[in-house]
Structures are given as C-alpha cells and as structure tokens.
N, C-alpha and C. Protein backbone atom coordinates (compact mmCIF):
# COMPACT_ATOMS: atom_id res chain seq x y z
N UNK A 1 -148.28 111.75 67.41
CA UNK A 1 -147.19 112.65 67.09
C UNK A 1 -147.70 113.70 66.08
N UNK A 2 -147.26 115.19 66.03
CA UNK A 2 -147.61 116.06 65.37
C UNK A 2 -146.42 115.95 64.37
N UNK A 3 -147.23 116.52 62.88
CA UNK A 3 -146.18 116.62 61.90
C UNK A 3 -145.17 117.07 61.92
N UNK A 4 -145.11 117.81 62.49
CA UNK A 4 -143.59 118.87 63.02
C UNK A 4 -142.76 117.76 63.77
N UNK A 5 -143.49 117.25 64.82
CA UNK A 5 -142.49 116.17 65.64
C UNK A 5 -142.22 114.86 64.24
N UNK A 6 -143.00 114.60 63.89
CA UNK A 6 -142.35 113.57 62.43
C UNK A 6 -141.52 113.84 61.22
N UNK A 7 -141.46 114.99 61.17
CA UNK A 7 -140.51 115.86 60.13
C UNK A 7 -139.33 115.42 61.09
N UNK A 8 -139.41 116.39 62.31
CA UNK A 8 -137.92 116.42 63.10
C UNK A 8 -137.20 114.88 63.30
N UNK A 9 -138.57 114.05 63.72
CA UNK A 9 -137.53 112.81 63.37
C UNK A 9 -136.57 112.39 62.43
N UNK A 10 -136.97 112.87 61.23
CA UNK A 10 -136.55 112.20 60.06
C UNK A 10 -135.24 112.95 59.49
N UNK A 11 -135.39 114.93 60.03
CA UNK A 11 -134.20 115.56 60.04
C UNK A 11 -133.27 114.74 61.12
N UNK A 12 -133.45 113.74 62.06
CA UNK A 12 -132.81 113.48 63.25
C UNK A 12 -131.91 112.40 62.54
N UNK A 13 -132.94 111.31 61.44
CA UNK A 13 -131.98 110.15 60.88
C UNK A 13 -130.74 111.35 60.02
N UNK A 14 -131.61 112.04 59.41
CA UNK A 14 -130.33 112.52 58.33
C UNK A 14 -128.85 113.10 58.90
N UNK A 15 -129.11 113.47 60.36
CA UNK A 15 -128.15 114.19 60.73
C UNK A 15 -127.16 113.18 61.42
N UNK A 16 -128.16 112.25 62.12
CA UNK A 16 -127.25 110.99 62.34
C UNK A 16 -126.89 109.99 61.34
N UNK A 17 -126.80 109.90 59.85
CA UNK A 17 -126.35 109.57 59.36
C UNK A 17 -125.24 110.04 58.91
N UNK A 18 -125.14 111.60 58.21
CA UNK A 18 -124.23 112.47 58.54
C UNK A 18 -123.21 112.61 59.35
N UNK A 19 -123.69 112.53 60.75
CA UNK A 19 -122.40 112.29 61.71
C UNK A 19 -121.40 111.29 61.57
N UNK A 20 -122.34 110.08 60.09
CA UNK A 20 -121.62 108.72 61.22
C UNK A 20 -122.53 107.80 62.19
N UNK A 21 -123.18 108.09 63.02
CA UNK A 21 -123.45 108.03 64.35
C UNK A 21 -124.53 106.67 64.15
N UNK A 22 -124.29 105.55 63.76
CA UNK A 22 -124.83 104.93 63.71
C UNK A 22 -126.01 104.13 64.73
N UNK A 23 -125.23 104.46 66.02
CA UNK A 23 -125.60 104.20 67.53
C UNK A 23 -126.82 105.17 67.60
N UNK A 24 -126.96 106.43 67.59
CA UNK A 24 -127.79 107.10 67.37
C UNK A 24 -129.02 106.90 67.00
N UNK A 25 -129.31 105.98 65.73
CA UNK A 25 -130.41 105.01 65.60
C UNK A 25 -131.29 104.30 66.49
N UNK A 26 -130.11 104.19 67.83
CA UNK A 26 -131.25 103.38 68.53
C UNK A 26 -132.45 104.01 69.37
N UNK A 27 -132.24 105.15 69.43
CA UNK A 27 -133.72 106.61 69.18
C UNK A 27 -134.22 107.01 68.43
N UNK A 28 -134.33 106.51 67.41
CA UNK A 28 -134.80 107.43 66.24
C UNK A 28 -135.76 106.15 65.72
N UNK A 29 -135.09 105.29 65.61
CA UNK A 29 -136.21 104.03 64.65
C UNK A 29 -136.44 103.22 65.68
N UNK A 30 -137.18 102.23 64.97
CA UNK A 30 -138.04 101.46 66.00
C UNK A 30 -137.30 100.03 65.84
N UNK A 31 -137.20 98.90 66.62
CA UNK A 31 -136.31 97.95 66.63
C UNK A 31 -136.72 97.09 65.97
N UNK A 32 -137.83 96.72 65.35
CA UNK A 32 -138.60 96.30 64.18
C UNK A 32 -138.90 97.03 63.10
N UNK A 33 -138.22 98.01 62.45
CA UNK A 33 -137.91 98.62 61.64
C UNK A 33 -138.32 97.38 60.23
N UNK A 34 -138.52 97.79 59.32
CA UNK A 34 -138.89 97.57 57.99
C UNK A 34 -138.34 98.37 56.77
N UNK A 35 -137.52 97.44 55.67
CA UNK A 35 -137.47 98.60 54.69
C UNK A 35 -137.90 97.27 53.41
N UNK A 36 -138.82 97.86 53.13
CA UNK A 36 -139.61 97.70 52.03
C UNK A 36 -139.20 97.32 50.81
N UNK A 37 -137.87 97.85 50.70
CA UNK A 37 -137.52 98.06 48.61
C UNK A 37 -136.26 96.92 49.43
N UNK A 38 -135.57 97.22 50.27
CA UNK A 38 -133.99 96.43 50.47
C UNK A 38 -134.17 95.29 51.21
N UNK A 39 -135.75 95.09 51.39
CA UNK A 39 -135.54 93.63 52.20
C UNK A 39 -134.84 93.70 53.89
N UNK A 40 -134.94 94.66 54.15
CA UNK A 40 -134.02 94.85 55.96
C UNK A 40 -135.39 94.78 56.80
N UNK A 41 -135.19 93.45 57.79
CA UNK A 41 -136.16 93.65 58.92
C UNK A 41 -135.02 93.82 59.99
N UNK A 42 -135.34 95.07 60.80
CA UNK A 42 -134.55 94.99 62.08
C UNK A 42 -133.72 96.43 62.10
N UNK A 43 -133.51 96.89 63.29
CA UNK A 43 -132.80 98.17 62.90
C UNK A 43 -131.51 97.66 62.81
N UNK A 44 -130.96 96.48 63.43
CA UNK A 44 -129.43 96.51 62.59
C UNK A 44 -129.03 95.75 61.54
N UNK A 45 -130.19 95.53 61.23
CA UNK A 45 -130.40 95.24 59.45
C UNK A 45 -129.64 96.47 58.90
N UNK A 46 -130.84 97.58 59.22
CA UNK A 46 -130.67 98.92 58.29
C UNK A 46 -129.23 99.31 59.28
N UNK A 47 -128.40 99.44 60.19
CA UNK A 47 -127.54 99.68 60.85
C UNK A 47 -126.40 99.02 60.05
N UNK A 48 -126.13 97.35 59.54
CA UNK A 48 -125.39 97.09 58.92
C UNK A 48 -125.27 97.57 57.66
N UNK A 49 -126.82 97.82 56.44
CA UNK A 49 -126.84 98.67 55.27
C UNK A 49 -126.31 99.78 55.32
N UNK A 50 -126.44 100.98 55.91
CA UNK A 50 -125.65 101.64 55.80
C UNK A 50 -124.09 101.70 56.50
N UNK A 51 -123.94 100.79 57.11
CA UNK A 51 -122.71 100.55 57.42
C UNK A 51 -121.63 100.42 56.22
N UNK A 52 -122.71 99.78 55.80
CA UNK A 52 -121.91 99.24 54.22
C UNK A 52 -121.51 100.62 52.98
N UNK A 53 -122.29 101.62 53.50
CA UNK A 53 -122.21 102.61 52.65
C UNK A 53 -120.99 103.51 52.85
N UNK A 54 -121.31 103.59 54.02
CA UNK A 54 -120.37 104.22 54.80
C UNK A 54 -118.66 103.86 55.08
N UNK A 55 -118.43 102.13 54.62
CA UNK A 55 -117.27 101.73 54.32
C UNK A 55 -117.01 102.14 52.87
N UNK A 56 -117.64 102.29 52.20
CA UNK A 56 -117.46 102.32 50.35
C UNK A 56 -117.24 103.82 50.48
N UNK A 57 -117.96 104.72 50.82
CA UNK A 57 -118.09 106.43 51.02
C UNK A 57 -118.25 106.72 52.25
N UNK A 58 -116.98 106.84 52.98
CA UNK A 58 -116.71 107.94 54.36
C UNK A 58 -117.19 108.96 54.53
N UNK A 59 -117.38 109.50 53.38
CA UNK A 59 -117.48 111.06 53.37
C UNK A 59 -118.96 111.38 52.71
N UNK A 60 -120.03 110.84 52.85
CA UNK A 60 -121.27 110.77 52.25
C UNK A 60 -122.11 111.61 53.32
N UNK A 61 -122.92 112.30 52.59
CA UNK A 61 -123.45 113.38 52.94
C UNK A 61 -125.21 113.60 52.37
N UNK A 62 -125.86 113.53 52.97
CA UNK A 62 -127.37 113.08 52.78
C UNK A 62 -128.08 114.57 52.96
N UNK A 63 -128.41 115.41 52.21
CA UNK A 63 -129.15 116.54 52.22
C UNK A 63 -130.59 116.93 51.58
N UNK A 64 -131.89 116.81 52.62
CA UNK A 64 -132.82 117.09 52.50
C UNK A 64 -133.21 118.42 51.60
N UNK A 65 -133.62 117.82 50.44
CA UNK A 65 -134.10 118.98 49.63
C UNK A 65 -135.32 119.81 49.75
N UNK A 66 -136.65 119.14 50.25
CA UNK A 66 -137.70 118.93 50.23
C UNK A 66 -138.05 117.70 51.36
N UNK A 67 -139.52 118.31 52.19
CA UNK A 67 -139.82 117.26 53.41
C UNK A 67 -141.18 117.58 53.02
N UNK A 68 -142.16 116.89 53.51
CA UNK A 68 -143.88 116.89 53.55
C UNK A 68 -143.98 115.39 54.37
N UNK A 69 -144.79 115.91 54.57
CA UNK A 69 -145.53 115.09 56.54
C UNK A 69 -147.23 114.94 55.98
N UNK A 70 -147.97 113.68 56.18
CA UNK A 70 -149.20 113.80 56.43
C UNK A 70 -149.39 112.59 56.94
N UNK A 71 -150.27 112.51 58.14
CA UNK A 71 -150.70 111.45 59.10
C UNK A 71 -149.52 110.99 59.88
N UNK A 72 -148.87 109.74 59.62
CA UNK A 72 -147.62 109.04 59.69
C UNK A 72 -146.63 108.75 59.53
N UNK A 73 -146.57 109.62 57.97
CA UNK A 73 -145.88 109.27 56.78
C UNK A 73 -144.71 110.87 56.51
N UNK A 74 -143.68 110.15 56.16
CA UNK A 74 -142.92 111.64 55.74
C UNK A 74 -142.49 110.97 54.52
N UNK A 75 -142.74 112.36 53.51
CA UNK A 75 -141.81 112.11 52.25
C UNK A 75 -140.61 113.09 52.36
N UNK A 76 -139.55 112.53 51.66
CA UNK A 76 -138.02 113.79 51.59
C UNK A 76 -137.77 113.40 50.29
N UNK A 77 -137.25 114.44 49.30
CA UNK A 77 -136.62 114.05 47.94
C UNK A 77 -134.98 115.05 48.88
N UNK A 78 -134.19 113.67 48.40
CA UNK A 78 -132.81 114.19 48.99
C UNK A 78 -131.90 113.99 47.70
N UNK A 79 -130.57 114.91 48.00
CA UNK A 79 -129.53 114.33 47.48
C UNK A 79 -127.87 113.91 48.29
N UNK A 80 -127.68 112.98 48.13
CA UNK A 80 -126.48 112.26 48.40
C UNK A 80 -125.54 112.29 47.56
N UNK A 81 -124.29 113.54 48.59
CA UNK A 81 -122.85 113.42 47.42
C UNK A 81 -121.66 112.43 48.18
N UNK A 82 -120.75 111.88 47.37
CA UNK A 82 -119.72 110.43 48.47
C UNK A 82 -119.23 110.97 47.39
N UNK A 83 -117.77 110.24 48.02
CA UNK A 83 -116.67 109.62 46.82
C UNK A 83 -116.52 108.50 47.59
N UNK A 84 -115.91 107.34 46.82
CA UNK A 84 -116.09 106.36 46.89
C UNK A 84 -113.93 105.49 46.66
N UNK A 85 -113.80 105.88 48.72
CA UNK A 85 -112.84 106.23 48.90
C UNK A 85 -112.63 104.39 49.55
N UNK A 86 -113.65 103.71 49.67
CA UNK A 86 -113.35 102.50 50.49
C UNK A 86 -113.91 101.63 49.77
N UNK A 87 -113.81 99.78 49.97
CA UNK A 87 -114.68 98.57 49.61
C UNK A 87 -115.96 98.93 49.67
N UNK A 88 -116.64 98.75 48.10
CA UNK A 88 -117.63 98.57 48.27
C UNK A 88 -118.77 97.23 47.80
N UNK A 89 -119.35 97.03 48.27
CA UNK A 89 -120.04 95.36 47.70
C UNK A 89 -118.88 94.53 47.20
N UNK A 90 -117.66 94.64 48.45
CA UNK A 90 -117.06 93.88 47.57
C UNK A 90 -115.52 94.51 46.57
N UNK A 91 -116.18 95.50 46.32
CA UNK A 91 -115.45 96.22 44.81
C UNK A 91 -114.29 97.35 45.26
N UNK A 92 -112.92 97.09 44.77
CA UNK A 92 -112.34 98.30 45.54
C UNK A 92 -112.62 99.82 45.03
N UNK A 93 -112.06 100.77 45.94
CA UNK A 93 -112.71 101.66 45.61
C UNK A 93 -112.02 102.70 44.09
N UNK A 94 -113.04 103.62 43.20
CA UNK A 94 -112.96 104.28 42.60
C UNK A 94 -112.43 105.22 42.10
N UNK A 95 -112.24 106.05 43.81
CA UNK A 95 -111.99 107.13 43.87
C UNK A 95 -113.12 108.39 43.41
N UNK A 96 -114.37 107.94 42.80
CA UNK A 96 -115.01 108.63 41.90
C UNK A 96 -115.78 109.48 42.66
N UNK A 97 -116.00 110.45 42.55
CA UNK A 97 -117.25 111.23 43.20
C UNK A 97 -118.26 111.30 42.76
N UNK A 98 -119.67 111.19 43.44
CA UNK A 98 -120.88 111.14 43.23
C UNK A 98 -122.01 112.25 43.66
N UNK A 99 -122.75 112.22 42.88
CA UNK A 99 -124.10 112.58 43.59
C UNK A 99 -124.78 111.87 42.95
N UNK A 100 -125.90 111.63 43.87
CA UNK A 100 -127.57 111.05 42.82
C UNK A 100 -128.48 111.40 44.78
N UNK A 101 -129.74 111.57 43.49
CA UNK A 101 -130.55 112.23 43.95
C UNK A 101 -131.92 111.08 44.55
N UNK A 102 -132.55 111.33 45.77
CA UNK A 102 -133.48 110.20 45.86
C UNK A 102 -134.67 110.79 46.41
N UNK A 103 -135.98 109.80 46.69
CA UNK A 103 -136.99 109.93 47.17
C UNK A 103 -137.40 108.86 48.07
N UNK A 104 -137.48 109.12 49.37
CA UNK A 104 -138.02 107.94 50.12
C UNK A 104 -139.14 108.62 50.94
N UNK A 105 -139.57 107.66 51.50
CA UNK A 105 -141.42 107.94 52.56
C UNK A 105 -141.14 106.74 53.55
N UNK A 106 -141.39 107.52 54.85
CA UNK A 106 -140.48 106.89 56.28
C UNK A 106 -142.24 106.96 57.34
N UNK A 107 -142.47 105.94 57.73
CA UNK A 107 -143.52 105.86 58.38
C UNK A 107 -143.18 106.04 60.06
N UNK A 108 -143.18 106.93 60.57
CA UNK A 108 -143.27 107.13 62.22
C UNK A 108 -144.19 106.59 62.52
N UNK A 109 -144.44 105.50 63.78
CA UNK A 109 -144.96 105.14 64.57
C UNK A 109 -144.61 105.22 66.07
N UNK A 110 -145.16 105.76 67.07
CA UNK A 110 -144.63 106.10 68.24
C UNK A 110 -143.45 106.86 68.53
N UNK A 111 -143.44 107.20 67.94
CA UNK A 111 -142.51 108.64 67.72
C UNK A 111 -140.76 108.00 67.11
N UNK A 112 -140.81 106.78 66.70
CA UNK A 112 -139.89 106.25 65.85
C UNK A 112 -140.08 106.01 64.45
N UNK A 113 -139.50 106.13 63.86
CA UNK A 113 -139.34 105.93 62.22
C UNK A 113 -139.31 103.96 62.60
N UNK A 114 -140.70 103.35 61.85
CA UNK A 114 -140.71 102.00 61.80
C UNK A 114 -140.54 101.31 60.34
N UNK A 115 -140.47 102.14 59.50
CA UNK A 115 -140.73 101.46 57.96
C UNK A 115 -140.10 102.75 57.02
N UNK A 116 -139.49 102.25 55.93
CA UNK A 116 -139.31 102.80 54.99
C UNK A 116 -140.28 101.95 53.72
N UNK A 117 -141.03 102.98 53.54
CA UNK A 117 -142.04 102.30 52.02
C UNK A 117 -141.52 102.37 50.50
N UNK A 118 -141.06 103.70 50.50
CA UNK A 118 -140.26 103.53 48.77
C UNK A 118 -138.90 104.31 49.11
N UNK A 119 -138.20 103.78 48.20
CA UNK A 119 -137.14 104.36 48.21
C UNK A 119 -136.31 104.47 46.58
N UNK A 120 -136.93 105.49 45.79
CA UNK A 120 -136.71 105.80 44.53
C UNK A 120 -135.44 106.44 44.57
N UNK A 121 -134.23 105.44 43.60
CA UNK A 121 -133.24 105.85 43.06
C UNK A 121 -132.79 105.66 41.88
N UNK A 122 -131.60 105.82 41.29
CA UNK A 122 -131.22 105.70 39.75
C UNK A 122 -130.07 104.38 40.04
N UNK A 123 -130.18 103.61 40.60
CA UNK A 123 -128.77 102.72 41.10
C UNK A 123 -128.15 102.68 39.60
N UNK A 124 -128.45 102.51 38.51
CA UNK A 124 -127.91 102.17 37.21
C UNK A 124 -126.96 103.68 36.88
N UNK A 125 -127.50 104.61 37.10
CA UNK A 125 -126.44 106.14 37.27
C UNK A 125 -125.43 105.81 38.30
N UNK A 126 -126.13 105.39 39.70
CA UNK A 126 -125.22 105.33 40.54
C UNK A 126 -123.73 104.88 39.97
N UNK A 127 -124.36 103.33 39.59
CA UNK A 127 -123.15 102.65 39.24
C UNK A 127 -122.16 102.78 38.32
N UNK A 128 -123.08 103.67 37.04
CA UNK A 128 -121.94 104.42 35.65
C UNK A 128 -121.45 105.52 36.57
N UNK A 129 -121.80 106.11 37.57
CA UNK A 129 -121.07 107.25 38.13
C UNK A 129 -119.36 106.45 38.69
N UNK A 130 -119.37 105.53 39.33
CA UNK A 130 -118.62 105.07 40.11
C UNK A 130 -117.64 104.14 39.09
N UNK A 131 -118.35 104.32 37.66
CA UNK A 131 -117.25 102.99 36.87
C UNK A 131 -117.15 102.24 37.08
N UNK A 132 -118.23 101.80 37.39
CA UNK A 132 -118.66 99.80 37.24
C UNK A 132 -119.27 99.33 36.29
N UNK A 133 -120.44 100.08 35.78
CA UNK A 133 -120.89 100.08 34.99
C UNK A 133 -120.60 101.07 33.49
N UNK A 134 -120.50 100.51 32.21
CA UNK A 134 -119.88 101.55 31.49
C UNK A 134 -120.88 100.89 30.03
N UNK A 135 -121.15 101.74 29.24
CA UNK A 135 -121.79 101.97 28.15
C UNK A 135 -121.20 101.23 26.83
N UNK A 136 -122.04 100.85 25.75
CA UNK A 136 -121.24 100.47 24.84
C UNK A 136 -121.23 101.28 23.77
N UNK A 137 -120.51 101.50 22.96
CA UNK A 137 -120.88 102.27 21.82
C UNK A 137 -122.12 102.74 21.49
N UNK A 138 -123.21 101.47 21.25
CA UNK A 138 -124.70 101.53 20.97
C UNK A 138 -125.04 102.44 22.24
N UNK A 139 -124.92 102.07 23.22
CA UNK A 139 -125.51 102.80 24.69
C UNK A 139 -124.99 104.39 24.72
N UNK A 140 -123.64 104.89 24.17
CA UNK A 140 -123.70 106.42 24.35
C UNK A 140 -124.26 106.67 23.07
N UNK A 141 -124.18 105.81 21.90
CA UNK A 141 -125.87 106.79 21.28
C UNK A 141 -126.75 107.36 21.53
N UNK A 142 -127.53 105.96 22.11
CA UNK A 142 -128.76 106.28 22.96
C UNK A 142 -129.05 107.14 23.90
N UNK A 143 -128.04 106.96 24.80
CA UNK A 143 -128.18 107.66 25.71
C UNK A 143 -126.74 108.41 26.03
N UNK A 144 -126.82 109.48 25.12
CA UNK A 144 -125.62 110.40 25.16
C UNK A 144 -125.29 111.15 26.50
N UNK A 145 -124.46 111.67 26.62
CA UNK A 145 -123.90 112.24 28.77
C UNK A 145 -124.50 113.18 28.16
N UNK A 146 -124.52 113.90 29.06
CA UNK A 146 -125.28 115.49 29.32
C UNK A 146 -124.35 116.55 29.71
C-alpha cells in the first residue's frame, strides 16, 4: 500500500466514526485488530469500545489535526469534542462538554488498519472535564485552571 492509500484509510476510520457507522469497520480494520494501550483483541473488541463512547457522547466528533505516513504506520494528533449526554462507564451523564486532544499511530497491513500502537491522552483532564474527577484545595494550587 502507498502512503496516500494508508493516510486515506485512517481518514476512512475517522469519518466512520463520525458517522456513527460502526458497521463500516468491517472494511477498514482487520478482524484481528490489536490495540495496544486498551487491551482490545478483535475488531469488535474495538467496535464495542467505542460503542461505549458513543453511548456516553452521541455527539462526538474526532478531527484530524495533523497525519504523517511512513512504511506501515500512520501517526494523527487529533482532537475530540462530545458532551456527555448519555451512561458512561457506568456513570450518568454530565451534561458537560468536552474537548481533549490525542495522538495515536495505526499500523495498516493489507490495506486494513490491524493495530493501534500508542494512543496518548490526558484521561485525568478528560475526567476533571466531565466532573468526576475534582481537585482539592491543595490541587487548584498546584495546578491552577487556565
């Protein structure tokens, strides 16, 4: 596969995540799929994970900031805005709106996305974003809002 065709894959997950379109997946990744940081073997591993996201934030929206391709490998630094309108892990919802910003590297093999290798986020922002997590006195010292 040429870099261009491995970029477009990976614009292909974002847009089918975007839609919704979870079904969509079953072209795009490979059915032995791997994700590395979350422990998911299987594409409806990763099919139920974001399922799960997608019950907590309906309205979540995954936008490629930045893409680079070399050999196999694609990197994207994205950002993801939700509100957090449904159950999530469990937790009812917030109402809160979010963004946080990420970095992952998606390995194409045979012209499917088979592995996710890193997947750099702030989950500890995530979670003070959403008011689950909340600071103590000592903690907005430290680390005062911006």
């Amino acid at each position: 596969m040429s870099l261009e065709e491995n970029i477009a894959i990976v614009y292909r997950l974002a847009e089918a995540i975007n839609e919704k379109d979870l079904d969509a997946l079953d072209d795009i990744m490979a059915n032995d799929f791997v994700d590395l940081d979350q422990n998911l073997n299987g594409l409806e591993s990763f099919k139920k994970y974001e399922s799960m996201f997608l019950q907590g934030f309906p309205d979540m929206h995954l936008t490629v900031k930045d893409i680079v391709a070399k050999g196999d490998r694609v990197w994207i630094r994205s950002e993801i805005t939700a509100t957090n309108t449904g159950e999530f892990r469990g937790l009812p919802p917030t109402g809160n709106k979010i963004i946080f910003k990420n970095f992952m590297i998606w390995r194409i093999i045979n012209g499917k996305i088979a592995e996710r290798e890193s997947q750099v986020w702030d989950f500890m922002d995530f979670y003070k974003k959403l008011g689950i997590i909340k600071y103590t006195e000592t903690g907005k010292k430290l680390f005062p809002e911006k």
